[in-house]
Protein backbone atom coordinates (compact mmCIF):
# COMPACT_ATOMS: atom_id res chain seq x y z
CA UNK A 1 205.31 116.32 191.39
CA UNK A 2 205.41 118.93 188.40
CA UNK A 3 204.05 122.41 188.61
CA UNK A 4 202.84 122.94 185.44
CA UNK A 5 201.39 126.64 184.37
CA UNK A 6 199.73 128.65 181.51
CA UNK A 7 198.80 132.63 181.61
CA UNK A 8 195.98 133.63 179.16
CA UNK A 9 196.72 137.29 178.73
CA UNK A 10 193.70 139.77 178.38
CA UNK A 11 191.24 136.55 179.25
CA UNK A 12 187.84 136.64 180.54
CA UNK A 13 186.10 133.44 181.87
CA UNK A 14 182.77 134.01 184.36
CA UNK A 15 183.85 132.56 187.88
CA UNK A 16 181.64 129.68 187.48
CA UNK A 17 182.99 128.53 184.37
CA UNK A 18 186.11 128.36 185.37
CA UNK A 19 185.46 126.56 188.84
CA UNK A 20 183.77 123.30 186.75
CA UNK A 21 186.31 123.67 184.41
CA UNK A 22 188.49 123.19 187.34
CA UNK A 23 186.75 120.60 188.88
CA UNK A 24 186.50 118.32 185.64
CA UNK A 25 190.49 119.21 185.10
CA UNK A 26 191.03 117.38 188.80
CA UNK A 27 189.98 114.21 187.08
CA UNK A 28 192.44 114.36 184.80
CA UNK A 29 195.16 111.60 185.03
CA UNK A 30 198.03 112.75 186.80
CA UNK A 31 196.58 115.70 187.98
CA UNK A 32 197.19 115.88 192.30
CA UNK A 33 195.52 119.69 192.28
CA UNK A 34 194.21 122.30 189.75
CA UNK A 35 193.31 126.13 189.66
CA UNK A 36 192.09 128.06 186.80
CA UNK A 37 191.56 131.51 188.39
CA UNK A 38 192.30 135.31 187.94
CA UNK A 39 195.75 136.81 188.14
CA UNK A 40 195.03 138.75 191.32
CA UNK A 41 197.69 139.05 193.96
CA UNK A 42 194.96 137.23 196.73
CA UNK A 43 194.63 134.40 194.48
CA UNK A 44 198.91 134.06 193.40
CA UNK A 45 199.01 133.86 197.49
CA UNK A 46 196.48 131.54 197.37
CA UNK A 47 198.24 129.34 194.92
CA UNK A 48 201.35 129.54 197.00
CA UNK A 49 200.02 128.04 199.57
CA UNK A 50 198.40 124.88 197.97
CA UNK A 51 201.91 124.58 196.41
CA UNK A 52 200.99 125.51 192.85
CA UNK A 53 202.91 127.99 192.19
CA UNK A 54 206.11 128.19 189.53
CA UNK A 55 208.01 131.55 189.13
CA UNK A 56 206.05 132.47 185.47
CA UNK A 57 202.91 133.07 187.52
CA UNK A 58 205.04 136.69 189.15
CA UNK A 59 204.30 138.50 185.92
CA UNK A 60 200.52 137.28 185.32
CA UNK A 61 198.48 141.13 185.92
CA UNK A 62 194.28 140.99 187.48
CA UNK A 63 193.11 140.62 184.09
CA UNK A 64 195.30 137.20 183.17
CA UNK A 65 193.83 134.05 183.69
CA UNK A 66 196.45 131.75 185.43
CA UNK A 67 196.03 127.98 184.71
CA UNK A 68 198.13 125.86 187.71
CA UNK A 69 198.53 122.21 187.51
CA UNK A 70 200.27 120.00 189.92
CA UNK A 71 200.74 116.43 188.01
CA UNK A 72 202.62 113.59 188.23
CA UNK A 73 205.38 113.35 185.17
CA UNK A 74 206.36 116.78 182.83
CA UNK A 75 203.41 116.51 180.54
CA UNK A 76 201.59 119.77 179.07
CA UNK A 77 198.26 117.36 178.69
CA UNK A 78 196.72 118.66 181.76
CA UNK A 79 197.50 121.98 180.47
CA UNK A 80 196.22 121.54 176.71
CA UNK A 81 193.04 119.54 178.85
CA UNK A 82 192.14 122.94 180.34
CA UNK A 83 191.88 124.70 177.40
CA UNK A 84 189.61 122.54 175.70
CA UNK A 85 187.03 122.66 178.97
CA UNK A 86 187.63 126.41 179.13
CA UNK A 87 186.75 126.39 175.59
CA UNK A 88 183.72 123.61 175.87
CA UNK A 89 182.03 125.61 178.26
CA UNK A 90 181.98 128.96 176.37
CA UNK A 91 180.73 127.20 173.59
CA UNK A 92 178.45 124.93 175.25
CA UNK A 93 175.24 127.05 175.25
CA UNK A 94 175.71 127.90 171.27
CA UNK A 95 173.33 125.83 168.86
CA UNK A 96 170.04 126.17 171.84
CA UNK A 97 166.78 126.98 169.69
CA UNK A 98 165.06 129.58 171.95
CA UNK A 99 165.13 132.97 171.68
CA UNK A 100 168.02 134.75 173.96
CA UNK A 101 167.68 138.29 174.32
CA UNK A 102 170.78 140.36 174.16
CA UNK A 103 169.42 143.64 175.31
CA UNK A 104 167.08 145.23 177.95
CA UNK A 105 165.35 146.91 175.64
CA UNK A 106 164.83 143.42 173.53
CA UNK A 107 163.86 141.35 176.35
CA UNK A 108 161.09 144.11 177.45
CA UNK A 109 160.04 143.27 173.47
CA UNK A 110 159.37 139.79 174.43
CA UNK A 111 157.86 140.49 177.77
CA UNK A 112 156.11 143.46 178.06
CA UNK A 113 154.65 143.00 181.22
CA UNK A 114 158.12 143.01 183.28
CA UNK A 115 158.51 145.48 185.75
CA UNK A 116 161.95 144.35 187.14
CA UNK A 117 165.74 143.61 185.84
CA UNK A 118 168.34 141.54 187.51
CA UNK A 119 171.46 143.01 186.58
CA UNK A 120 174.85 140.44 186.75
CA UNK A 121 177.08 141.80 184.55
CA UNK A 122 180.99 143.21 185.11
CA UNK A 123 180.81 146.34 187.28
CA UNK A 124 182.04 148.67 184.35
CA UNK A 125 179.27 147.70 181.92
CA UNK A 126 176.78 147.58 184.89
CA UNK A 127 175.73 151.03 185.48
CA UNK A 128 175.16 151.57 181.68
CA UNK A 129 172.76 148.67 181.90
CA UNK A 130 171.15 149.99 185.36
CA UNK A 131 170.85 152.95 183.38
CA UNK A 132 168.96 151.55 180.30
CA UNK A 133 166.31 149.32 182.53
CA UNK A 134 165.65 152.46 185.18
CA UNK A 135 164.81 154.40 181.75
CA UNK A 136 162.57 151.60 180.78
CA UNK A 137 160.45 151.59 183.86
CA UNK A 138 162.09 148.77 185.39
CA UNK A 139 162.59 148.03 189.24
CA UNK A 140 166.26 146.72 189.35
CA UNK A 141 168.01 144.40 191.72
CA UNK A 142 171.83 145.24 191.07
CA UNK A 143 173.78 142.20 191.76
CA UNK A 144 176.66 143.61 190.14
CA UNK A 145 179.25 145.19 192.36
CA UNK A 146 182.57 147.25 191.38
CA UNK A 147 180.09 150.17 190.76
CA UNK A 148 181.10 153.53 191.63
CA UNK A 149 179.57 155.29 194.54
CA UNK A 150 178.76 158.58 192.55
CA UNK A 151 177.12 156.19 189.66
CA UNK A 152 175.29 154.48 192.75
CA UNK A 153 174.35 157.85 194.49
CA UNK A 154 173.30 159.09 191.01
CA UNK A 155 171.49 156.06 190.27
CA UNK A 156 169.18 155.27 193.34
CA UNK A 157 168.35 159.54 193.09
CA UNK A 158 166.79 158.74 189.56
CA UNK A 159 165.06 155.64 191.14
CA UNK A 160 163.63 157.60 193.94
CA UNK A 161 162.21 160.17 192.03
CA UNK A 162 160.65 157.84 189.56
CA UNK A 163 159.11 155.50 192.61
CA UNK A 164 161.48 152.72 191.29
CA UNK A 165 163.61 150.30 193.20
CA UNK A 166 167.68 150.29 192.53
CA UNK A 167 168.69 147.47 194.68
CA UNK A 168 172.53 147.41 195.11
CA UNK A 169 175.23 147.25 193.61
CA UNK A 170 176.13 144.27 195.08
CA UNK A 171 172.80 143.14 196.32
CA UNK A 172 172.90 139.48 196.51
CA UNK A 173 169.24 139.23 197.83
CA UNK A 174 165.59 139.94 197.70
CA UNK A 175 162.30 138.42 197.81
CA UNK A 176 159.87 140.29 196.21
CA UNK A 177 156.15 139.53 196.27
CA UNK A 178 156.86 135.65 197.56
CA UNK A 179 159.51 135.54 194.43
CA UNK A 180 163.53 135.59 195.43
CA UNK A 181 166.07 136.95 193.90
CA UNK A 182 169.58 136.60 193.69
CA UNK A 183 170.75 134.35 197.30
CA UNK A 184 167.26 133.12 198.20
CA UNK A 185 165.04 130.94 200.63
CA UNK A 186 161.68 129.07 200.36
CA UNK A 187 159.68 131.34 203.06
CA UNK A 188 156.52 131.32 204.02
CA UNK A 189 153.63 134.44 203.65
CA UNK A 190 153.38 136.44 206.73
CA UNK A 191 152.93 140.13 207.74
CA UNK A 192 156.78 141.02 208.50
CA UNK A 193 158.71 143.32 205.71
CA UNK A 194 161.65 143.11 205.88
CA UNK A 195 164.88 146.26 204.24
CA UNK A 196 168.20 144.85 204.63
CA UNK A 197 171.95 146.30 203.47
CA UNK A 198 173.04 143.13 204.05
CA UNK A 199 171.53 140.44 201.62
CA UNK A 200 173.21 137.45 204.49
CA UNK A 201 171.48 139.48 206.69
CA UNK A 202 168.05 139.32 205.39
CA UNK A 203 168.10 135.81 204.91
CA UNK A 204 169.51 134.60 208.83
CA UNK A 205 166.58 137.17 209.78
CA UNK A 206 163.93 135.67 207.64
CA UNK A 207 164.61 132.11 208.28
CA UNK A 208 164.84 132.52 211.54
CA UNK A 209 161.36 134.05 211.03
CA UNK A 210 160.57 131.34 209.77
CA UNK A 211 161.63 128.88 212.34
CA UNK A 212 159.15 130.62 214.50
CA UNK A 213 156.47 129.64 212.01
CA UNK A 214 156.09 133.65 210.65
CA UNK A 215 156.58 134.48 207.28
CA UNK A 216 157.36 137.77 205.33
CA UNK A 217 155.28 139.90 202.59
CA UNK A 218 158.48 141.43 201.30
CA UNK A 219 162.48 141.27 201.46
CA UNK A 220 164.16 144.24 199.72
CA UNK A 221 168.18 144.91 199.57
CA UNK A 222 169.75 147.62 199.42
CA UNK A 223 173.31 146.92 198.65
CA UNK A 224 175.91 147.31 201.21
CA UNK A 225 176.80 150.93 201.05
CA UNK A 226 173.48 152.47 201.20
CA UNK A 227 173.90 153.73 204.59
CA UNK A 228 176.88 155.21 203.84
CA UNK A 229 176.46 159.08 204.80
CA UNK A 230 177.74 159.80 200.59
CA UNK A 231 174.28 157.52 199.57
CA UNK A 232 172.30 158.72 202.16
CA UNK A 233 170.09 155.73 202.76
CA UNK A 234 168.20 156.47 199.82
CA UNK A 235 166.85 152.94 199.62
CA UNK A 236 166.66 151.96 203.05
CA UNK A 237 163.81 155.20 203.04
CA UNK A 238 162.24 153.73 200.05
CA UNK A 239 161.85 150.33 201.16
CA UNK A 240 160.67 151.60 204.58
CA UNK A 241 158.43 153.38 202.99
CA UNK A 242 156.58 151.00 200.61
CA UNK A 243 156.44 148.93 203.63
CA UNK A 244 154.80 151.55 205.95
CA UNK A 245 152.04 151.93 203.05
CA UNK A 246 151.22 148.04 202.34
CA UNK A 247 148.45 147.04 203.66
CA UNK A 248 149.69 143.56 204.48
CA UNK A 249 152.93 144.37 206.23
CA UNK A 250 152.01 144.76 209.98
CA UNK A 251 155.31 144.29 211.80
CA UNK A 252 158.97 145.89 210.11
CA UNK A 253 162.48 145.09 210.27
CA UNK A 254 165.46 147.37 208.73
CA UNK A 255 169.03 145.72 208.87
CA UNK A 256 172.53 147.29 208.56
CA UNK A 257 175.65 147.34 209.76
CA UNK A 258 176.20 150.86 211.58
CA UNK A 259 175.29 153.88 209.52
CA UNK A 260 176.52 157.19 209.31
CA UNK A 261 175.13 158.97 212.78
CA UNK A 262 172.58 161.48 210.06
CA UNK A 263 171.39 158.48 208.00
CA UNK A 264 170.70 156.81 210.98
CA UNK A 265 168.70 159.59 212.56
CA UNK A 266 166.81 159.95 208.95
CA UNK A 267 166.21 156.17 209.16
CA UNK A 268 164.80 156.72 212.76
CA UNK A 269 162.61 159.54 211.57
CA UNK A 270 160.76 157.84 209.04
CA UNK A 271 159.82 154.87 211.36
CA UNK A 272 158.50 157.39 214.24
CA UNK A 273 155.70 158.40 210.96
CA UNK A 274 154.26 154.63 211.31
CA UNK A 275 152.40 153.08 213.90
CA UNK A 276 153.62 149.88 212.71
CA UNK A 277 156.20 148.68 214.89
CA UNK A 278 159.66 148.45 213.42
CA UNK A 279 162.65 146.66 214.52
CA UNK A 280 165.91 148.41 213.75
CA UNK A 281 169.11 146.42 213.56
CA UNK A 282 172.31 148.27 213.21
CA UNK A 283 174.46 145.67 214.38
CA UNK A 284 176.07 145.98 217.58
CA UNK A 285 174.57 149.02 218.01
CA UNK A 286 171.75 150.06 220.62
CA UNK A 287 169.68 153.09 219.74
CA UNK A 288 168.24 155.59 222.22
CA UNK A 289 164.64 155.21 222.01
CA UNK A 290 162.04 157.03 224.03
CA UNK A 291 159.32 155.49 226.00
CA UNK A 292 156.03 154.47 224.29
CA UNK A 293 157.72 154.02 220.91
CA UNK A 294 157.14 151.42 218.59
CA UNK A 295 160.64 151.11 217.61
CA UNK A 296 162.62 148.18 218.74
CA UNK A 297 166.59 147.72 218.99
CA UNK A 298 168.50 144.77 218.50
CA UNK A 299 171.93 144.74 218.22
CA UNK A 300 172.10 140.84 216.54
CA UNK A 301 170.21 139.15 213.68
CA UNK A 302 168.99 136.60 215.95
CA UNK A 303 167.63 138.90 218.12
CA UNK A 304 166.01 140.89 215.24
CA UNK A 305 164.21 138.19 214.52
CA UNK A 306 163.00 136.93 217.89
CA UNK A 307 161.65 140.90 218.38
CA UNK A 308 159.84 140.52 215.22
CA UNK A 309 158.22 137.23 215.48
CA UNK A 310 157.02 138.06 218.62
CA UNK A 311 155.44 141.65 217.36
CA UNK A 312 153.66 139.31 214.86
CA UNK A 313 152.11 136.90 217.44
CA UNK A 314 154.56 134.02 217.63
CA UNK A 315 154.03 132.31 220.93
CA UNK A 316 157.62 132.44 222.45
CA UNK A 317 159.16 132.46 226.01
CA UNK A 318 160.06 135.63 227.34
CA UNK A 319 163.61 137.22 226.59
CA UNK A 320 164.72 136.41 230.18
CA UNK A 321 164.07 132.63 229.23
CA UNK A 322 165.02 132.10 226.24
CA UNK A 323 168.38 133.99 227.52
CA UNK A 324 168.75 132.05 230.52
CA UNK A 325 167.57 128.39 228.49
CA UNK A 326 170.00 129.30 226.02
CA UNK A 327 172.91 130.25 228.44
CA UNK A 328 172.45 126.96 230.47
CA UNK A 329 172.94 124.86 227.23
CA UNK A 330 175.72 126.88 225.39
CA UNK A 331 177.66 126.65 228.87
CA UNK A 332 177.05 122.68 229.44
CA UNK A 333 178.62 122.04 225.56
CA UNK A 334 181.09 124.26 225.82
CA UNK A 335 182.91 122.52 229.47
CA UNK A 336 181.91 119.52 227.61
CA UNK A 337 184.01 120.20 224.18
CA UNK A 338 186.58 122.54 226.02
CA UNK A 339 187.71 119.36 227.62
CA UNK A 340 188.80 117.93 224.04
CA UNK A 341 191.57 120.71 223.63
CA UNK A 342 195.25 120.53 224.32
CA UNK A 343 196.79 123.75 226.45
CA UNK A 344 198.44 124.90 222.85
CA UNK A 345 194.85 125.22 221.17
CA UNK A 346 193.67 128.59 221.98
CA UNK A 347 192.13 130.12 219.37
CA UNK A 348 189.15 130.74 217.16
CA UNK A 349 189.22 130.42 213.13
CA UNK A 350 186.17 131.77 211.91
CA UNK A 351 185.44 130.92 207.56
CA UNK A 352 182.25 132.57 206.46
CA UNK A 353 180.85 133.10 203.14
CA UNK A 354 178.35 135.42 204.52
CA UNK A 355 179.41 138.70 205.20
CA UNK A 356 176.94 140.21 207.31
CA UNK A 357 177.47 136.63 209.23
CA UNK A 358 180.66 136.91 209.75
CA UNK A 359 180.31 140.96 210.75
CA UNK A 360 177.50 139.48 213.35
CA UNK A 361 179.63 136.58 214.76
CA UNK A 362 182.41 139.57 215.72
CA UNK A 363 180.18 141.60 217.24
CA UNK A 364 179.28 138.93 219.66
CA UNK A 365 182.57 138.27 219.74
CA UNK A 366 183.89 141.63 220.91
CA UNK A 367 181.37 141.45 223.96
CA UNK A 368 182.65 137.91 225.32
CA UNK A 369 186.21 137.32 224.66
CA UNK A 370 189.19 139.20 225.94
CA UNK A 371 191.12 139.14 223.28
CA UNK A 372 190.63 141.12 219.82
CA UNK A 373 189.50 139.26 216.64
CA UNK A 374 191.07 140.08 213.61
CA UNK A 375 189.42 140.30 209.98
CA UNK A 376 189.66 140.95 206.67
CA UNK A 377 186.18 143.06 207.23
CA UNK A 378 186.45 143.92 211.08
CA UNK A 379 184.59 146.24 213.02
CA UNK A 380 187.63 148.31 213.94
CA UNK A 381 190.06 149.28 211.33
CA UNK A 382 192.29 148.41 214.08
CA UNK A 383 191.78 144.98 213.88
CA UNK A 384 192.26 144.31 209.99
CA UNK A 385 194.28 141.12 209.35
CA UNK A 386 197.54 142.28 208.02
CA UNK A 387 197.13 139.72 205.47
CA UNK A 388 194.01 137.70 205.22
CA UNK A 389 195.78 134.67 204.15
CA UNK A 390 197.40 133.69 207.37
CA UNK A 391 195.19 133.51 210.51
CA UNK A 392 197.19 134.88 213.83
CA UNK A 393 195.62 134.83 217.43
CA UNK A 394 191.80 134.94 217.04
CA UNK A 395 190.28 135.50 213.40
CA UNK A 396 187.24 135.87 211.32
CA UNK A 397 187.80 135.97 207.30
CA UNK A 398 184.95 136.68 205.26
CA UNK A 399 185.55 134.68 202.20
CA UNK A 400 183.26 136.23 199.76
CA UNK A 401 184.99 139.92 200.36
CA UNK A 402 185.99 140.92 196.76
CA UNK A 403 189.99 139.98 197.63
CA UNK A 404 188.62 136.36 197.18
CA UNK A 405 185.76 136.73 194.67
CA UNK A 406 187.54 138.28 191.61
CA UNK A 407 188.08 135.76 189.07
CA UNK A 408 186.51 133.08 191.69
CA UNK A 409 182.86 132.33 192.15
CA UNK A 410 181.73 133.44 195.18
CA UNK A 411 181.76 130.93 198.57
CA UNK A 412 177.89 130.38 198.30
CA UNK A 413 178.37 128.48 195.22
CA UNK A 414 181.90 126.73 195.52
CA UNK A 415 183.17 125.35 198.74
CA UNK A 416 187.01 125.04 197.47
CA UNK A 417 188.35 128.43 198.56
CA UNK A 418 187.07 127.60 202.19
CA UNK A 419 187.94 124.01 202.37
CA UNK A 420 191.38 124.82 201.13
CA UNK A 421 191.69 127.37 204.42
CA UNK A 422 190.29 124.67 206.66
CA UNK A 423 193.09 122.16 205.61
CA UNK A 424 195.40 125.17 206.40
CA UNK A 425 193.64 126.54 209.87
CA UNK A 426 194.09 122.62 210.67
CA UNK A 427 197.39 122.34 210.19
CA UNK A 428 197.84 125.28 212.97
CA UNK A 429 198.58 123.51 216.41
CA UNK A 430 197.17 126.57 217.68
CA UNK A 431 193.99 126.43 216.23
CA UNK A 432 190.91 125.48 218.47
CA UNK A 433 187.52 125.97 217.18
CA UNK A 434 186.80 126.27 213.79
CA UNK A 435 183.07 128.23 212.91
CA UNK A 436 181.60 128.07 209.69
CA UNK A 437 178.37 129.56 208.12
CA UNK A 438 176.61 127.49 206.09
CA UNK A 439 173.91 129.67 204.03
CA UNK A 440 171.13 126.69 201.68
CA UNK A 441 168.28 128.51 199.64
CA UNK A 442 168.12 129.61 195.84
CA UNK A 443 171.35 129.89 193.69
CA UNK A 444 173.64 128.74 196.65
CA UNK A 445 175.37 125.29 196.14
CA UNK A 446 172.95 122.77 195.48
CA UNK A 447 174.54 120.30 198.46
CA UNK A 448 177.17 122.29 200.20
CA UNK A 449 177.23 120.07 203.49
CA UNK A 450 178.25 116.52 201.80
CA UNK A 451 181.58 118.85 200.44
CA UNK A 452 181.96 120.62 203.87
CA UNK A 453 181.50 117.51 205.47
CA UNK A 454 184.23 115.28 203.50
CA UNK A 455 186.46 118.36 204.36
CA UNK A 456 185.46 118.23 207.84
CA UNK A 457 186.40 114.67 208.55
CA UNK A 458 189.90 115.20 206.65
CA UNK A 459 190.19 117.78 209.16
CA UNK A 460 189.81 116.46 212.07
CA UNK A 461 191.62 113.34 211.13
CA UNK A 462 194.86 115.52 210.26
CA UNK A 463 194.68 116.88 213.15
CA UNK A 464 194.05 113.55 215.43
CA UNK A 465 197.32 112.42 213.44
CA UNK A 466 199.20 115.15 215.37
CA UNK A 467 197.52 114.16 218.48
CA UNK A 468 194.98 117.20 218.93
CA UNK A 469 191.73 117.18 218.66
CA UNK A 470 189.88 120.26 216.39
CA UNK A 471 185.71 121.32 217.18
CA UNK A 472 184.29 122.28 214.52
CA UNK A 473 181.40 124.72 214.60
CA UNK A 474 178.57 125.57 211.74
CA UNK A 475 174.89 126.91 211.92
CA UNK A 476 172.59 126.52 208.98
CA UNK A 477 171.15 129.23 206.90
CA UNK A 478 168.07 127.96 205.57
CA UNK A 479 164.55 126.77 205.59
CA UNK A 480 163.09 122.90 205.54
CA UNK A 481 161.43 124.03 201.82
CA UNK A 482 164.77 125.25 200.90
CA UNK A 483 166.21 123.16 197.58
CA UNK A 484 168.84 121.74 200.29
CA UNK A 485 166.53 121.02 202.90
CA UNK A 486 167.76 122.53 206.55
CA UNK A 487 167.68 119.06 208.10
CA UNK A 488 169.11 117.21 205.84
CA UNK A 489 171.73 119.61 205.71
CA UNK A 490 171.77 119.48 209.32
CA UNK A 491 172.32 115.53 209.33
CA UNK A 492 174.81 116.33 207.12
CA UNK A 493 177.18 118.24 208.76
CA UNK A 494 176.11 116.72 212.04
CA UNK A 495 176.99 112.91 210.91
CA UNK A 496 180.68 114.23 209.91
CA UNK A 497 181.94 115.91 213.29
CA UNK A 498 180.24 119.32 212.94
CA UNK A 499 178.44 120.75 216.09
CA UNK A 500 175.68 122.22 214.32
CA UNK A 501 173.88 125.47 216.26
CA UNK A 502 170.33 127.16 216.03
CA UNK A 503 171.85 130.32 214.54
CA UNK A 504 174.97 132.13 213.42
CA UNK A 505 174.98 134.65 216.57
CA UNK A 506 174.40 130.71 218.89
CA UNK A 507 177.90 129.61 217.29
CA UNK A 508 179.25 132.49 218.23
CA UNK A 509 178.40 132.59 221.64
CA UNK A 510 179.02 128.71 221.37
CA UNK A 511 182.45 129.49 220.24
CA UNK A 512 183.15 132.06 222.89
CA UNK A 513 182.17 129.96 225.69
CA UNK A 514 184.80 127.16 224.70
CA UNK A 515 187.56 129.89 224.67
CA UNK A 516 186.84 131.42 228.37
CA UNK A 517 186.04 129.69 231.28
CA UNK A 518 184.24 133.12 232.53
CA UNK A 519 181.40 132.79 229.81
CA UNK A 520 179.88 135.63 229.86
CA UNK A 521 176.45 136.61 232.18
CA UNK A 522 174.07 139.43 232.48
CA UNK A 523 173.05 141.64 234.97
């Protein structure tokens, strides 16, 4: 086999366009394997270890586009092949009749009665364009990320004092008056609001919700550094808020990873001004709370959501047992799968798109196992992978951290990145469970578990050649009115190998219990 390669200098392709040009240069003839993807050190690793990598690629810079071909025979077809879909697909929306706005301020023209902007455009044309729709009156949901934080800080102050939403940077998620936005699920109407930081976050919270047959009136991001003591938690206050004052939000829920000790006790401050109750999720974080309150801790998504259904009248068991139901099963599967591993296999391999998933899986994971679990986005600093493309001991890698995502679409939309690092957490004799998120809804791949589940049984069949056997974990972000359908995409993933559990923080425990024999109790 031929490595064949081509840099574009100074070339800009959006990430989806070049993952189906990609995927239609695979069908080429000859062509074993294909990349089309950003000159970013991450992704030259990347290519070195799917062996398509030549020694030309060294001098391709972050803004290059590498093309990599491996091919049968020392043809340049595949290469001259790429071009023209590159090429096809810029082109391809040129010639349609109606009208495209290029502007805010044009599109406002055309529809006057918009009152919010989704913003998707590279982080250093973003803020200017944040700018332009906040000055127009607009609410904006900021999906755009590489955005300073004093442009952020400076942004979300101009929102505030103009009673506007500025969602983000790097919000992937909201659901705003029964509408989403961004990452989305089909979700019933109920009385729970919901303020994330995490936009993973708010939708494991809010289809759990809606598992438990309650619904939401609103789901508002933040973006992930709102909490940061620099921002402030401007947002977070907003949202909480608008919340406190609508009318048809009776029970709230505010989720974050741990915030700065004075945001949090600003966040806490505002909630003691309603008597709605409000559950505050700071992962794996409990908060001193006096007697009497109506404020709620929970230190896991899963438990967020439990707390709030059962503020808005779901009919569940008690938390003593659900714990104790849930305990008794997670322990029977787990002496039943541990029994499939050989002594060697001894670790965990966590792949998640979702980062507030992933973030949630180790905090579970620091409670129950012995041993530390390294990440590319860890809770410790003193457990960051030293490089978060080769797994050692335990590990969680949260694929759609920027490393991955520049020049790449993110993991919510493409499933190569991930199955690629399945083939190669496979390949480790060492390697014992293998725990996957797998997040359905709005503007996520439109059938992610037939691709995760080809991968799966490739898997475990390449690792039954070498006489081991490999579990495979996954839980399934999503609702049954979700474009996907949650159990279909159960089925799925099921009918292919996959031990499929109720939640992301279940798989985690799940996962946990395989590894230690002394799975864990309470007092």
């Amino acid at each position: 086999m031929n490595i064949k390669v081509k840099i574009k200098t100074s070339a800009y392709y959006d990430s989806v366009t070049l993952m189906v040009a990609a995927r239609e240069l695979l069908k080429f003839p000859g062509v074993e394997d294909a990349a089309i993807v950003m000159g970013t050190q991450t992704n030259k690793d990347i290519l070195k270890q799917n062996n398509l990598y030549s020694a030309e690629i060294d001098s391709a810079t972050p803004n290059d586009l590498i093309i990599a071909v491996r091919m049968a025979g020392a043809s340049d077809a595949a290469l001259a092949e790429a071009e023209k879909l590159l090429n096809k697909k810029a082109t391809s929306t040129e010639g349609i009749n109606s009208y495209q706005p290029k502007t805010i301020r044009s599109a406002i023209k055309t529809q006057p009665n918009s009152n919010l902007a989704i913003i998707s455009v590279a982080g250093r044309f973003a803020v200017g364009e944040a700018w332009e729709a906040l000055h127009q009156g607009l609410h904006v949901l900021l999906f755009s990320d590489n955005v300073s934080l004093e442009d952020e800080i400076a942004l979300k102050k101009y929102a505030a004092q103009n009673g506007l939403l500025l969602m983000g940077p790097g919000a992937g998620t909201a659901i705003l008056n029964g509408v989403g936005l961004g990452f989305a699920n089909a979700l019933p109407k109920g009385p729970v609001g919901i303020v994330s930081a995490a936009g993973t976050g708010l939708q494991e919270v809010s289809t759990l919700l809606a598992k438990h047959g309650v619904g939401i009136t609103q789901g508002i991001g933040t973006g992930g550094r709102d909490l940061k003591k620099e921002v402030g938690g401007i947002m977070m206050l907003q949202g909480l808020m608008a919340l406190q004052a609508d009318a048809d939000t009776k029970v709230i829920v505010l989720i974050s990873k741990p915030p700065a000790e004075e945001v949090a006790r600003k966040i806490l401050d505002q909630a003691r001004l309603s008597k709605k109750p409000t559950v505050i999720c700071f992962l794996g974080q409990s908060l001193p709370l006096g007697k009497g309150e109506k404020i709620y801790s929970a230190t896991t998504l899963e438990e967020a959501a439990l707390q709030a259904a059962r503020l808005a009248g779901a009919d569940l068991p008690s938390e003593a047992e659900l714990f104790n139901k849930q305990h008794k099963e997670i322990s029977q599967k787990a002496e039943q799968l541990r029994t499939c591993l050989k002594p060697g296999q001894k670790y965990l391999r966590g792949l998640f798109s979702g980062g507030t998933l992933c973030y949630e899986a180790q905090v579970v994971w620091s409670e129950l196992l012995k041993k530390p679990v390294l990440s590319n986005a860890p809770l410790q600093e003193s457990n960051k992978m030293p490089d978060s493309n080769k797994s050692q001991g335990h590990c969680a890698i949260d694929l759609g951290e920027e490393e991955f995502t520049v020049g790449r679409p993110h993991p919510m939309i493409d499933n190569d990145l991930r199955i690629r690092r399945m083939i190669q957490e496979a390949c480790d004799p060492e390697t014992a469970v293998i725990m996957l998120d797998v997040v359905i809804g709005y503007g996520a791949h439109p059938d992610p578990a037939s691709e995760l589940g080809l991968a799966a049984r490739q898997v475990i069949q390449l690792a039954a050649k070498e006489g081991r056997q490999l579990i495979i974990l996954a839980s399934v972000t999503g609702t049954e009115q979700d474009p996907q359908c949650l159990s279909k995409t159960t089925k799925t993933l099921e009918e292919a190998g996959i031990v499929v559990c109720e939640s992301n923080a279940a798989a985690a425990q799940l996962t946990a219990a395989i590894l230690t024999l002394d799975y864990w109790t309470r007092e």
